[in-house]
C-alpha atoms as a PDB file:
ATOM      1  CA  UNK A   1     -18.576 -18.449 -15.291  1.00  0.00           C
ATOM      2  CA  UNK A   2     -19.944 -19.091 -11.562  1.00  0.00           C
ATOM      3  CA  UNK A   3     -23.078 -16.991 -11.105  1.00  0.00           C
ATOM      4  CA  UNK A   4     -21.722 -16.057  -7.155  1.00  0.00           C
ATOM      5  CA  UNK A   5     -18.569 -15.919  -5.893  1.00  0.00           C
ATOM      6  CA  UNK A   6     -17.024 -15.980  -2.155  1.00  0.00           C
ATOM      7  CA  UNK A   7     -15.903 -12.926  -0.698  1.00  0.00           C
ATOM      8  CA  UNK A   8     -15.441 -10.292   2.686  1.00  0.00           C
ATOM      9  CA  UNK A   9     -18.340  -8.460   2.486  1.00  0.00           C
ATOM     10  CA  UNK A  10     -19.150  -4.570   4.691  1.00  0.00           C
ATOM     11  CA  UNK A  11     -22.443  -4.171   4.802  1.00  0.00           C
ATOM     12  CA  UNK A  12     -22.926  -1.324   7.628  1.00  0.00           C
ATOM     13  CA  UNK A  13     -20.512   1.466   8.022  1.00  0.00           C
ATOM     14  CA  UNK A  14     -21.192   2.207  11.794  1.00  0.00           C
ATOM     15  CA  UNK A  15     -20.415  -1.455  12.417  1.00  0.00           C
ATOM     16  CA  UNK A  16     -16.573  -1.411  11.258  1.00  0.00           C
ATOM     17  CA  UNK A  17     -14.845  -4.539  11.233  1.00  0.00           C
ATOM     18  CA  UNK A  18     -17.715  -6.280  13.301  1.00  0.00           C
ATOM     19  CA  UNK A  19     -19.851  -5.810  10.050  1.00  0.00           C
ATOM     20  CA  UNK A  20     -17.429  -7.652   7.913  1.00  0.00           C
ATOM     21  CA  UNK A  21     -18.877 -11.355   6.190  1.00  0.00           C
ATOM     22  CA  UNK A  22     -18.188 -13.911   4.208  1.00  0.00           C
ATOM     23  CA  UNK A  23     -20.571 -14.448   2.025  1.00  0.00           C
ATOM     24  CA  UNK A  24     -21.849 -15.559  -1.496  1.00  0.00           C
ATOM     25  CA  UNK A  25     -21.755 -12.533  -3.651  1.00  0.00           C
ATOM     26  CA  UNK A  26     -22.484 -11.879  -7.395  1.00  0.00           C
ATOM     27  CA  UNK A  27     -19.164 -12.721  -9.878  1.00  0.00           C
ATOM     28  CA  UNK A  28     -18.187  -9.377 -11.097  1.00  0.00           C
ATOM     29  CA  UNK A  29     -19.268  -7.599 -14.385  1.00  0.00           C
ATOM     30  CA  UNK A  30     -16.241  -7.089 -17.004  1.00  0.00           C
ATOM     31  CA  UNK A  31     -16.972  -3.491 -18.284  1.00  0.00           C
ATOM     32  CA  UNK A  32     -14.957  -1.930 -20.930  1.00  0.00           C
ATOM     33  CA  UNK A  33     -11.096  -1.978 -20.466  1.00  0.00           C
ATOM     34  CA  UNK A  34     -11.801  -4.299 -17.446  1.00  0.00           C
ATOM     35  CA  UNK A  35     -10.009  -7.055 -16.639  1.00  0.00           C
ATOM     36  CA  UNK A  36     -11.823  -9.974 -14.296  1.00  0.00           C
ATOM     37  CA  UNK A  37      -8.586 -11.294 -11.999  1.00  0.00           C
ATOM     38  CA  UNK A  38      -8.929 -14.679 -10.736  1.00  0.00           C
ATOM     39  CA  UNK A  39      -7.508 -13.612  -7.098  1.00  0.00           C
ATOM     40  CA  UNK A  40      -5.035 -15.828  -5.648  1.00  0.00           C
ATOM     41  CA  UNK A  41      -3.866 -13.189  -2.674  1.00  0.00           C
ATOM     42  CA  UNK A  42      -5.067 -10.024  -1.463  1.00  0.00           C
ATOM     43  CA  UNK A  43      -3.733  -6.936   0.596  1.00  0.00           C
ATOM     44  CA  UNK A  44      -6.003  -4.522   2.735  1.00  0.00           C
ATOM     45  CA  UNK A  45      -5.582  -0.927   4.213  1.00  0.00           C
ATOM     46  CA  UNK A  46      -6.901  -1.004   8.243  1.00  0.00           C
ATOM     47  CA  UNK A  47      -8.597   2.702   7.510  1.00  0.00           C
ATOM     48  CA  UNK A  48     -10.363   1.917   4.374  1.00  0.00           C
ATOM     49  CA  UNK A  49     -13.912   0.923   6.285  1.00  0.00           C
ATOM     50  CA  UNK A  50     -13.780   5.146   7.336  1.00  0.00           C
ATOM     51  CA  UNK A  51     -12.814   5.839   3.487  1.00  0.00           C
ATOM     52  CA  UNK A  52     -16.314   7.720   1.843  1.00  0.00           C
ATOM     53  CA  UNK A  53     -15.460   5.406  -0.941  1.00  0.00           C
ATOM     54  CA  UNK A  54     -15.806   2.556   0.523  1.00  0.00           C
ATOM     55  CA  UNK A  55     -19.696   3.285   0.382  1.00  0.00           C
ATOM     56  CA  UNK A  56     -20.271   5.726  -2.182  1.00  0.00           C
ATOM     57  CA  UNK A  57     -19.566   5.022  -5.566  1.00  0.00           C
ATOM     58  CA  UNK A  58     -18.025   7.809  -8.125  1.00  0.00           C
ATOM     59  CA  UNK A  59     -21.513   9.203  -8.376  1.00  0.00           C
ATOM     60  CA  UNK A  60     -22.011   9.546  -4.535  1.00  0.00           C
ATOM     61  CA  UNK A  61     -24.270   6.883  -4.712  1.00  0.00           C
ATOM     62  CA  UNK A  62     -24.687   3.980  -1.650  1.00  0.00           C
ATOM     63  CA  UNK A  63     -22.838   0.860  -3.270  1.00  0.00           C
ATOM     64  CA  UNK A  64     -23.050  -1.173   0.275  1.00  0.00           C
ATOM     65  CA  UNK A  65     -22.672  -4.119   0.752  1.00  0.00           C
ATOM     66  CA  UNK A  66     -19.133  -3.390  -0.613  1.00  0.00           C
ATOM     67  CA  UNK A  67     -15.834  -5.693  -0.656  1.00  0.00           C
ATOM     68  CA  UNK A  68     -12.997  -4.022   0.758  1.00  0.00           C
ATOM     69  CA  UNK A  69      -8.842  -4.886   0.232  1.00  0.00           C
ATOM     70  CA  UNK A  70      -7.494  -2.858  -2.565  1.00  0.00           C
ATOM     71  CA  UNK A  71      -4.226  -4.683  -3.669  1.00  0.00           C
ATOM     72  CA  UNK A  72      -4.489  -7.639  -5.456  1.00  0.00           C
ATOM     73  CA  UNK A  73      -1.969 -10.699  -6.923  1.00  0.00           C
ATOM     74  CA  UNK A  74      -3.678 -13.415  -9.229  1.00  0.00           C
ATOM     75  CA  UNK A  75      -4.225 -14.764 -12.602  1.00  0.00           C
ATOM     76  CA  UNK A  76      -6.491 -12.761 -15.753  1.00  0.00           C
ATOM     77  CA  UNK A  77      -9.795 -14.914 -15.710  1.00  0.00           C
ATOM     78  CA  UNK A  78     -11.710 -13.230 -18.559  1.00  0.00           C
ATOM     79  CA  UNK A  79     -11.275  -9.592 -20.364  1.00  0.00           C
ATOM     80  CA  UNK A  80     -13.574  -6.930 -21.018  1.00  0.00           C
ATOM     81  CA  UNK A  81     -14.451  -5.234 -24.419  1.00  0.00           C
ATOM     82  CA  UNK A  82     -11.559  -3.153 -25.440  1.00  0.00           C
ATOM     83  CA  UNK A  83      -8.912  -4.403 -22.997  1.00  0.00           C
ATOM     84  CA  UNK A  84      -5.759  -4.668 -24.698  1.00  0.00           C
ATOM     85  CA  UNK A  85      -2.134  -5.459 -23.151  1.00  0.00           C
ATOM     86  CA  UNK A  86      -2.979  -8.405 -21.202  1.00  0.00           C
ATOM     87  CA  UNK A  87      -4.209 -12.056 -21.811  1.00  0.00           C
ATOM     88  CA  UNK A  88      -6.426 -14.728 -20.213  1.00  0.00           C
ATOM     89  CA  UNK A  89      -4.217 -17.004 -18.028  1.00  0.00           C
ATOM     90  CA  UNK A  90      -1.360 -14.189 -17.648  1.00  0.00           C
ATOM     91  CA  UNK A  91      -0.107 -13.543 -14.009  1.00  0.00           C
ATOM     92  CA  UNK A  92      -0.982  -9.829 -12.980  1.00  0.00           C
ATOM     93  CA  UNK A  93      -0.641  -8.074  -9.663  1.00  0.00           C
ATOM     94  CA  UNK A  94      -2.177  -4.520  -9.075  1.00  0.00           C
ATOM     95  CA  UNK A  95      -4.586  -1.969  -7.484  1.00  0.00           C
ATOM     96  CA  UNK A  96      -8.784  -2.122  -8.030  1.00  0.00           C
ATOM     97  CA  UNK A  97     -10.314   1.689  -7.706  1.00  0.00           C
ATOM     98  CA  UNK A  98     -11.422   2.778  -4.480  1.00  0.00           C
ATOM     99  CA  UNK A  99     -15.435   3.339  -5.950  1.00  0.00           C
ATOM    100  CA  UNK A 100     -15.399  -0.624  -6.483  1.00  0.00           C
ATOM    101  CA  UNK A 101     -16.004  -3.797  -4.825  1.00  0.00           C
ATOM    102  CA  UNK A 102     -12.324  -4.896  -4.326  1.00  0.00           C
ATOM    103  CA  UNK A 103      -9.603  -7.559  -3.487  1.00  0.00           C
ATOM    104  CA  UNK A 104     -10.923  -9.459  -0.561  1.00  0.00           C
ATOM    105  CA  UNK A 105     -13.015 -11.886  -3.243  1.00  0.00           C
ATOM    106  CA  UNK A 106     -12.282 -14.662  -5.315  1.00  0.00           C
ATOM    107  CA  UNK A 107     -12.453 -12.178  -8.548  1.00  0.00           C
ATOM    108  CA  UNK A 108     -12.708  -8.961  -8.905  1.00  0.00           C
ATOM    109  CA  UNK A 109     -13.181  -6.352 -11.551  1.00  0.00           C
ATOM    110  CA  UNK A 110     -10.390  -4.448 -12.116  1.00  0.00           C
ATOM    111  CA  UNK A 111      -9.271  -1.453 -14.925  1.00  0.00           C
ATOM    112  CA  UNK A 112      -6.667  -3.358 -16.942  1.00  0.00           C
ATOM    113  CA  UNK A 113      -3.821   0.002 -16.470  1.00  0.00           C
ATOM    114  CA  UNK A 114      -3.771  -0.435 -13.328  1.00  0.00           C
ATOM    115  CA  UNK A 115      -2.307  -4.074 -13.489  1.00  0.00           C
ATOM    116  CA  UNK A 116       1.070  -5.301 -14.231  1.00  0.00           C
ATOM    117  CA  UNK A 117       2.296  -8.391 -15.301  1.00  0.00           C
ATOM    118  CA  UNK A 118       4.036 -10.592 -12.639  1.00  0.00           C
ATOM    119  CA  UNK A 119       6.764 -12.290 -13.138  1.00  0.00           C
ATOM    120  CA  UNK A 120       6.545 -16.491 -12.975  1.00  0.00           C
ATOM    121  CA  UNK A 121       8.805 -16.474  -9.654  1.00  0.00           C
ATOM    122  CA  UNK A 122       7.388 -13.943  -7.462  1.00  0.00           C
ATOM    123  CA  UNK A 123       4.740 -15.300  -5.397  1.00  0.00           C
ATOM    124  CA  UNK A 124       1.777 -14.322  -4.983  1.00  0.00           C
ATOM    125  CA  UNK A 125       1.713 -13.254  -1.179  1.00  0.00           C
ATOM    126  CA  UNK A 126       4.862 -11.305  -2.156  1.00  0.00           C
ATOM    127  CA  UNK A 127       3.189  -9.486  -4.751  1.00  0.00           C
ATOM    128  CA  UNK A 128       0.166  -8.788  -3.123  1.00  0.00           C
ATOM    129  CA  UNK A 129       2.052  -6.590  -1.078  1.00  0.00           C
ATOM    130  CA  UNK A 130       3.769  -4.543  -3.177  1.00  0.00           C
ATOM    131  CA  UNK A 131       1.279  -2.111  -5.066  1.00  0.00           C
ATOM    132  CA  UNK A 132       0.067   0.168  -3.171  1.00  0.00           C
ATOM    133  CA  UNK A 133       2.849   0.282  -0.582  1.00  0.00           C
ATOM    134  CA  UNK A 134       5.703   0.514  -2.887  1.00  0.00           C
ATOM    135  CA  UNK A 135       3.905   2.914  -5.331  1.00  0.00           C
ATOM    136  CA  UNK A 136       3.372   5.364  -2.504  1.00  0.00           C
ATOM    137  CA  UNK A 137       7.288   4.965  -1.426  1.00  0.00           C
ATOM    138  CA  UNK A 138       8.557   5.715  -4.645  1.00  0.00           C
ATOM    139  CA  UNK A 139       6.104   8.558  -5.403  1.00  0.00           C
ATOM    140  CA  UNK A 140       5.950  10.088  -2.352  1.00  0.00           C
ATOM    141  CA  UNK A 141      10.547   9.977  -2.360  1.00  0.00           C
ATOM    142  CA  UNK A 142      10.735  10.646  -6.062  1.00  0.00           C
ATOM    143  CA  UNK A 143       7.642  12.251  -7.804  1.00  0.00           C
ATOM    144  CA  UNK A 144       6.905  14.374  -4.749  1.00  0.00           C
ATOM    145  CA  UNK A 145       9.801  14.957  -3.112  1.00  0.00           C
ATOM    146  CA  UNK A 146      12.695  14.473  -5.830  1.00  0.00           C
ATOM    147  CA  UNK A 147      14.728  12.609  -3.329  1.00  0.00           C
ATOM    148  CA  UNK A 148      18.361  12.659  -5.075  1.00  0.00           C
ATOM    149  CA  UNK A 149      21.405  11.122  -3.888  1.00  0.00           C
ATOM    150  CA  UNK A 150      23.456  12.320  -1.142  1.00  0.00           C
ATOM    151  CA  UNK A 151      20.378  13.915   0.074  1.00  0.00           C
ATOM    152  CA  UNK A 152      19.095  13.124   3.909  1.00  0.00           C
ATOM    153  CA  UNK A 153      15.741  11.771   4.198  1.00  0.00           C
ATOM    154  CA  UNK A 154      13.891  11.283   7.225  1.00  0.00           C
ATOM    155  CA  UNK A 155      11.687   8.420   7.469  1.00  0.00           C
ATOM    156  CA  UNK A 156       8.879   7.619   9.969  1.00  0.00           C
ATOM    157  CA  UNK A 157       6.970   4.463  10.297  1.00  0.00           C
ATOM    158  CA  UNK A 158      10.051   2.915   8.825  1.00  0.00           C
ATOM    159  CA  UNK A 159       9.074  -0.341   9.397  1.00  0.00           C
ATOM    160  CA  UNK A 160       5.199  -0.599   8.413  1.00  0.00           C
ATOM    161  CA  UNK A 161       4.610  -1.389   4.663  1.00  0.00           C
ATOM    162  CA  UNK A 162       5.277   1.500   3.301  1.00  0.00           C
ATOM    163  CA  UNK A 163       8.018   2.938   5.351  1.00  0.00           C
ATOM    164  CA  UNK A 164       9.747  -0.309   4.889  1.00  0.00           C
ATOM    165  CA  UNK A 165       9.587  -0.090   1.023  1.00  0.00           C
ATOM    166  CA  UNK A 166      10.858   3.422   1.240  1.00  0.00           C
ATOM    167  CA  UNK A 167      13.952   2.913   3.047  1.00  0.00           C
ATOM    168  CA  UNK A 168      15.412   0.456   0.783  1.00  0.00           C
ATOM    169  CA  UNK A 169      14.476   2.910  -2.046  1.00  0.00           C
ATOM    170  CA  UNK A 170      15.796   5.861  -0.525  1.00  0.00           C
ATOM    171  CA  UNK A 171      19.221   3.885   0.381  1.00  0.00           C
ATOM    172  CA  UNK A 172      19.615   2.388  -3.161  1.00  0.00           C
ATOM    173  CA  UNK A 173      18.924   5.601  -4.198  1.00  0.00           C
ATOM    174  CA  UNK A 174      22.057   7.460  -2.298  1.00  0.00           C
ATOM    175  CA  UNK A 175      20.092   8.735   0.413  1.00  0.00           C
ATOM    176  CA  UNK A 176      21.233   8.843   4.053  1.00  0.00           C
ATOM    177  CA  UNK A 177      18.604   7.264   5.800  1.00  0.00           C
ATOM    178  CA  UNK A 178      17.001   8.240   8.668  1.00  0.00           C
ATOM    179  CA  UNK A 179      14.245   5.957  10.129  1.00  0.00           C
ATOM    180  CA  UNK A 180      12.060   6.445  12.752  1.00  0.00           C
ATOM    181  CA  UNK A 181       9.952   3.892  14.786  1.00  0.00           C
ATOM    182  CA  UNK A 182       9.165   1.483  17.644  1.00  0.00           C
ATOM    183  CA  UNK A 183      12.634   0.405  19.838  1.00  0.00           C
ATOM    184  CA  UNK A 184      11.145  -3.481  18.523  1.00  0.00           C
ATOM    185  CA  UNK A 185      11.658  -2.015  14.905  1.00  0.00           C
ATOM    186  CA  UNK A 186      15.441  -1.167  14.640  1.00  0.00           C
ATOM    187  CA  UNK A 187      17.389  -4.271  13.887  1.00  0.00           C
ATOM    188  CA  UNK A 188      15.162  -4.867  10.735  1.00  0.00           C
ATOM    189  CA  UNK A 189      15.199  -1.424   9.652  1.00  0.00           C
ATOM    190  CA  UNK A 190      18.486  -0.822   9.996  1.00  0.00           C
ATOM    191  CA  UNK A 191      18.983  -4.524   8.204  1.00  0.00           C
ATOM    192  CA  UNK A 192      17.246  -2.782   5.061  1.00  0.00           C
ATOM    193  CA  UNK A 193      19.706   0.296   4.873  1.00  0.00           C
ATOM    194  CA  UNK A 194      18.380   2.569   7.397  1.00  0.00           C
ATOM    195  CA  UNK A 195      21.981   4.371   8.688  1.00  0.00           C
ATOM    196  CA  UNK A 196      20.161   6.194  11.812  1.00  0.00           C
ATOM    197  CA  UNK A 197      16.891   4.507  14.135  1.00  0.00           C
ATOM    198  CA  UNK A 198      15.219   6.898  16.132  1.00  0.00           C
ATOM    199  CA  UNK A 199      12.742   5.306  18.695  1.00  0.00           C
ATOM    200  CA  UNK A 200       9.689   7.142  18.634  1.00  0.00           C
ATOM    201  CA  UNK A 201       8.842   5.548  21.754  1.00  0.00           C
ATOM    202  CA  UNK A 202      11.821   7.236  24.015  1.00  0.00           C
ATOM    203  CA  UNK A 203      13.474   9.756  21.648  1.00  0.00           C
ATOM    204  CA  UNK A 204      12.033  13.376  20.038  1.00  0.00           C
ATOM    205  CA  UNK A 205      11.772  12.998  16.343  1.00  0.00           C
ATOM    206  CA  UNK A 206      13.531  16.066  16.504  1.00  0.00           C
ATOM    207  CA  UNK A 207      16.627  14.491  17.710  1.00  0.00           C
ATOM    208  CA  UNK A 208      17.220  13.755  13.796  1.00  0.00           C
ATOM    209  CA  UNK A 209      18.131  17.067  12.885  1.00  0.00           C
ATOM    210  CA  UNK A 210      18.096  18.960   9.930  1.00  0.00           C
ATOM    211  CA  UNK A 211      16.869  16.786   6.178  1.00  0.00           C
ATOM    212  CA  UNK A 212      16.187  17.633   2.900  1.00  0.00           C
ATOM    213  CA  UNK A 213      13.192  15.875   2.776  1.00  0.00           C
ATOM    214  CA  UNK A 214      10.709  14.408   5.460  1.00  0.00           C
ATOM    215  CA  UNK A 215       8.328  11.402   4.323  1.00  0.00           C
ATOM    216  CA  UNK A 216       5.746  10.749   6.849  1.00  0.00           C
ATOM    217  CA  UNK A 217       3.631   7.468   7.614  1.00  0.00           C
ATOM    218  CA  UNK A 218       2.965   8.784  10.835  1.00  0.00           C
ATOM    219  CA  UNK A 219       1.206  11.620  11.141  1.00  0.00           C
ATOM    220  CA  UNK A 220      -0.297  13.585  14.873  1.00  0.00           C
ATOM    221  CA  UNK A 221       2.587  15.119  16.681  1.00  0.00           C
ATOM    222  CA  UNK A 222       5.088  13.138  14.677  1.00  0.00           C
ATOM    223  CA  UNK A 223       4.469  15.064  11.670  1.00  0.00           C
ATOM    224  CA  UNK A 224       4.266  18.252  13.061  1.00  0.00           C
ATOM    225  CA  UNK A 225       7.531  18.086  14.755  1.00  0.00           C
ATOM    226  CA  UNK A 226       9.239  17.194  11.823  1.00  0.00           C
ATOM    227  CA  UNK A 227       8.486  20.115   9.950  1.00  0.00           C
ATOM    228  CA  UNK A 228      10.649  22.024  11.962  1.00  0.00           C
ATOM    229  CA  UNK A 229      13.880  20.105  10.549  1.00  0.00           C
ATOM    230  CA  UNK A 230      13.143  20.401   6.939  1.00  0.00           C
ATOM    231  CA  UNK A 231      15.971  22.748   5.521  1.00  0.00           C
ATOM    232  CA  UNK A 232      15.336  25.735   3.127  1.00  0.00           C
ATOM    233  CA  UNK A 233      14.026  24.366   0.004  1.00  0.00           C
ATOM    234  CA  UNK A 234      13.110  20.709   1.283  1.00  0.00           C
ATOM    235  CA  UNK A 235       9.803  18.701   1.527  1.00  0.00           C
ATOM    236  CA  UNK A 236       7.820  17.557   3.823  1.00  0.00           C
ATOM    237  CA  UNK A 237       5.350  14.747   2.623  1.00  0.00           C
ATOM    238  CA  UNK A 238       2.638  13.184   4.431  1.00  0.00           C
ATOM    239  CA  UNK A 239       0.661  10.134   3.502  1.00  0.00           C
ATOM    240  CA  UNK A 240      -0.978   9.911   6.791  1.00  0.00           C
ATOM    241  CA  UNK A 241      -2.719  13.445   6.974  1.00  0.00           C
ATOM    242  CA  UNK A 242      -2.768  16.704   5.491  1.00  0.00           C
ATOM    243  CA  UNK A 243       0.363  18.376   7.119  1.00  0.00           C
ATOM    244  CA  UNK A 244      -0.958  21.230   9.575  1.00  0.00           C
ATOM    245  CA  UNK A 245       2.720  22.618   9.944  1.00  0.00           C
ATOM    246  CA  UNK A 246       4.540  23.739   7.639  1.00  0.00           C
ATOM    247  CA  UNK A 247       8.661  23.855   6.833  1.00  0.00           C
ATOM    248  CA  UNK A 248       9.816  27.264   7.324  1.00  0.00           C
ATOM    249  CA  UNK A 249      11.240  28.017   3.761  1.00  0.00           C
ATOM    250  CA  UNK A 250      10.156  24.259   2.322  1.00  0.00           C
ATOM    251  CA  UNK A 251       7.353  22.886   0.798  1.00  0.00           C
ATOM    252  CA  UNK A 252       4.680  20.316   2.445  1.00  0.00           C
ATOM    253  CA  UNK A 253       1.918  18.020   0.635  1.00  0.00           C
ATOM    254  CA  UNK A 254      -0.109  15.195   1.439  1.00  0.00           C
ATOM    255  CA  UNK A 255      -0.987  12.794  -1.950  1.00  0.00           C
ATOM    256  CA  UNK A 256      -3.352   9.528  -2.016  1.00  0.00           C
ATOM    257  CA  UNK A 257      -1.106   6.965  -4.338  1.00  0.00           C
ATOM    258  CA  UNK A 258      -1.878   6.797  -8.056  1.00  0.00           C
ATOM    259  CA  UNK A 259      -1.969   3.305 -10.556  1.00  0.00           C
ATOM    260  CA  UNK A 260       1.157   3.459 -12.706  1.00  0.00           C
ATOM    261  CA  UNK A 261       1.339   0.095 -14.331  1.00  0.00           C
ATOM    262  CA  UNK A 262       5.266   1.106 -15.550  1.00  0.00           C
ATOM    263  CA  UNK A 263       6.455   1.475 -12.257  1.00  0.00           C
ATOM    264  CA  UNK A 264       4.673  -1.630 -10.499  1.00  0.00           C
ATOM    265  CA  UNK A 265       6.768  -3.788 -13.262  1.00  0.00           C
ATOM    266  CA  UNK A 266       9.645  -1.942 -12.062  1.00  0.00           C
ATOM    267  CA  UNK A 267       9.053  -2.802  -8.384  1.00  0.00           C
ATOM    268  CA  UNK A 268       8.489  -6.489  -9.336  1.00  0.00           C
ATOM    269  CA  UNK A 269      11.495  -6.514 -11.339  1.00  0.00           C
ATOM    270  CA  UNK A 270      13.298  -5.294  -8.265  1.00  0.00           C
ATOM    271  CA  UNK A 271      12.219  -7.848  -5.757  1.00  0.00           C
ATOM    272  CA  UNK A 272      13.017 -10.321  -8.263  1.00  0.00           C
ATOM    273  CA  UNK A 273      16.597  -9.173  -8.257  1.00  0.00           C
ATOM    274  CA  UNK A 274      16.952  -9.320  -4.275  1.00  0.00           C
ATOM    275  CA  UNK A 275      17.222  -5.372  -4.606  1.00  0.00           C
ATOM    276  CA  UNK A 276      13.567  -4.922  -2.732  1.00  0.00           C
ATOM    277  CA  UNK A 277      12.525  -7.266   0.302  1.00  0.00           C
ATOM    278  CA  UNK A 278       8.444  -7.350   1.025  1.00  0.00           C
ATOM    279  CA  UNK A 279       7.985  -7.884   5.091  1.00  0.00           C
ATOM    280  CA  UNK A 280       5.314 -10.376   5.148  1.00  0.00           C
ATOM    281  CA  UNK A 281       4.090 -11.190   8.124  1.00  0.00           C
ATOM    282  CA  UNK A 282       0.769 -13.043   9.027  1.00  0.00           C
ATOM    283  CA  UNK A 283      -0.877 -15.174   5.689  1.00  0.00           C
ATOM    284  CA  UNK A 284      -4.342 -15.804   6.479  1.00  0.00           C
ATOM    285  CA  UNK A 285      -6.824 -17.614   4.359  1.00  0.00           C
ATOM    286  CA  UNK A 286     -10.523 -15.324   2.837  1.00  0.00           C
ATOM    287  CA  UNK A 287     -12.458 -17.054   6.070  1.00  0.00           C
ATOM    288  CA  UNK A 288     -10.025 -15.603   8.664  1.00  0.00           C
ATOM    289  CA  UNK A 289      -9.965 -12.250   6.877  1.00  0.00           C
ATOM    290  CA  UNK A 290     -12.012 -10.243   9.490  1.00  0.00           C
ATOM    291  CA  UNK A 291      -9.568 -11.332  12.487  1.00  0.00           C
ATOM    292  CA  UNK A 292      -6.327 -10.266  10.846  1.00  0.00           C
ATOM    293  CA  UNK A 293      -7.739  -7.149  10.040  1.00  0.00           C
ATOM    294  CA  UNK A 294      -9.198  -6.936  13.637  1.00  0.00           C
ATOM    295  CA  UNK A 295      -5.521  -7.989  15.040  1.00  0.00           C
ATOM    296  CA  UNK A 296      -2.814  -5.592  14.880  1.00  0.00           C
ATOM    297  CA  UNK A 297       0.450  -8.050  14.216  1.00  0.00           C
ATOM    298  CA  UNK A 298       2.911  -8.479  16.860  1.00  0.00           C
ATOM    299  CA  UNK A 299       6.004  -8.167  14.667  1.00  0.00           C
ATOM    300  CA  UNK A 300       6.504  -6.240  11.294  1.00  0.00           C
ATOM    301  CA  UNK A 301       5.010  -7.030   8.149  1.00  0.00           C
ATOM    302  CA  UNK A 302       1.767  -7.310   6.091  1.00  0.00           C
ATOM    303  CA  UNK A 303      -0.966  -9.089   6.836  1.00  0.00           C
ATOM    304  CA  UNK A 304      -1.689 -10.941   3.623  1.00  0.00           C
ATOM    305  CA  UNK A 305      -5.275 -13.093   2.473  1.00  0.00           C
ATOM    306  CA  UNK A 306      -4.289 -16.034   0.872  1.00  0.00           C
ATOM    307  CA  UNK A 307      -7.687 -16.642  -1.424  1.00  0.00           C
ATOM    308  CA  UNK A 308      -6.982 -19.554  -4.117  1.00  0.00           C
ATOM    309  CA  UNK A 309      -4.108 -22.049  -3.575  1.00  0.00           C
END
């Protein structure tokens, strides 16, 4: 294997995305139950550079200069001791911890359960965007929540990467669908089974009215409003912040998305079935990584780093 590898590379905290490099760094080490992914694209979160984890490993240790972008779509380049369940040359798509280098690299080091194999005709840009979007969707609807049909569930950020996913979950689900965003945002998210749009911009999220559950990508005044339309015995969840307000007889939680290699196969069997569409916006290649992540896009969907061909 190559000694060095390319790769985005933070070096400084206080410098944000002005810090980040390319640069040669050192090919990753294949620990036990690792699983060294040959990365063909890569997905990013714009916060990450404030995350602690970012620069402290598990220990609390400084682990700068770190590689940021935490989802991942590629091919299984060599396994670690113990690794079972996947093969060199497989097709995998996934999430790498938060306390390691990640995504934005030609490999990375990654614990094998939290890949999933990917299936020969999803692409990779598709998948890249998937994991950690769609795993939040359908834990914060289902696992948190319990979102169950017929129920009314409010939406916000409905067209961003997560709040995308979860409206065509919620709908398939037999949810009414209530989706909240910018006046730009509302033919595609009512194109992906959103019954109501709400434009944040010019209307009170309170306009909705009463829900069973709130799911909030939002956060700020957004998510404080909301809580007063939960009804008695809803949720309110939050991925954005730790909700300040509370429903009045309801419950309210904020939750950081888990691996759960199961339900990642499940997502990529849905977007293979036309049941789950990915917004995928700007493609960029590892060099131009630090200006789409600079660059807020001008139109829904992800901004995706194209790193091998």
């Amino acid at each position: 294997m190559a000694e060095l590898m390319r790769a985005v590379v933070a070096r400084e905290r206080d410098a944000g995305i002005d810090g980040l490099t390319l640069a040669d760094m050192p090919y990753p080490h294949a620990a036990e139950n690792d699983v060294i992914v040959r990365v063909h694209a890569a997905g990013f979160t714009r916060g990450e550079l404030d995350w602690p984890a970012t620069w402290t490993d598990r220990a609390g240790r400084d682990r700068a200069p770190s590689i940021p972008g935490h989802e991942l779509s590629g091919v299984v380049a060599e396994l670690g001791y113990g690794t079972t369940g996947l093969t060199v040359g497989q097709r995998v798509f996934g999430l790498t911890d938060w306390a390691r280098n990640g995504s934005l690299a030609e490999f990375t080091a990654v614990e094998a359960r939290n890949l999933a194999p990917l299936p020969a005709d999803v692409d990779h840009t598709v998948a890249a965007a998937l994991p950690i979007s769609g795993l939040t969707a359908w834990q914060g609807l289902f696992d948190h929540a319990r979102l169950t049909v017929g129920q009314t569930v409010l939406i916000t950020g409905a067209a961003g990467g997560v709040g995308s996913i979860a409206v065509q979950l919620a709908r398939e689900a037999g949810a009414v669908v209530i989706a909240a965003g910018r006046a730009r945002d509302r033919e595609i998210v009512s194109g992906l089974g959103a019954r109501t749009f709400l434009d944040l911009d010019a209307e009170d999220v309170r306009d909705a009215g009463e829900v069973d559950v709130v799911f909030d990508v939002v956060g700020g005044d957004v998510l404080a409003r909301s809580a007063e339309l939960v009804r008695p015995g809803g949720t309110l969840v939050s991925v954005a912040m730790p909700p300040e307000v509370r429903p009045a007889d309801g419950r309210a939680l904020y939750f950081v998305v888990e691996p759960d290699r199961v339900r990642l196969a499940d997502l990529a069997q849905r977007v293979r079935d036309g049941r789950l569409r990915l917004l995928v916006g700007d493609v960029r290649p590892l060099a131009e990584a630090a200006g789409g992540w600079a660059r807020r896009p001008a139109a829904p969907g992800r901004t995706i780093i194209q790193v091998a061909a």
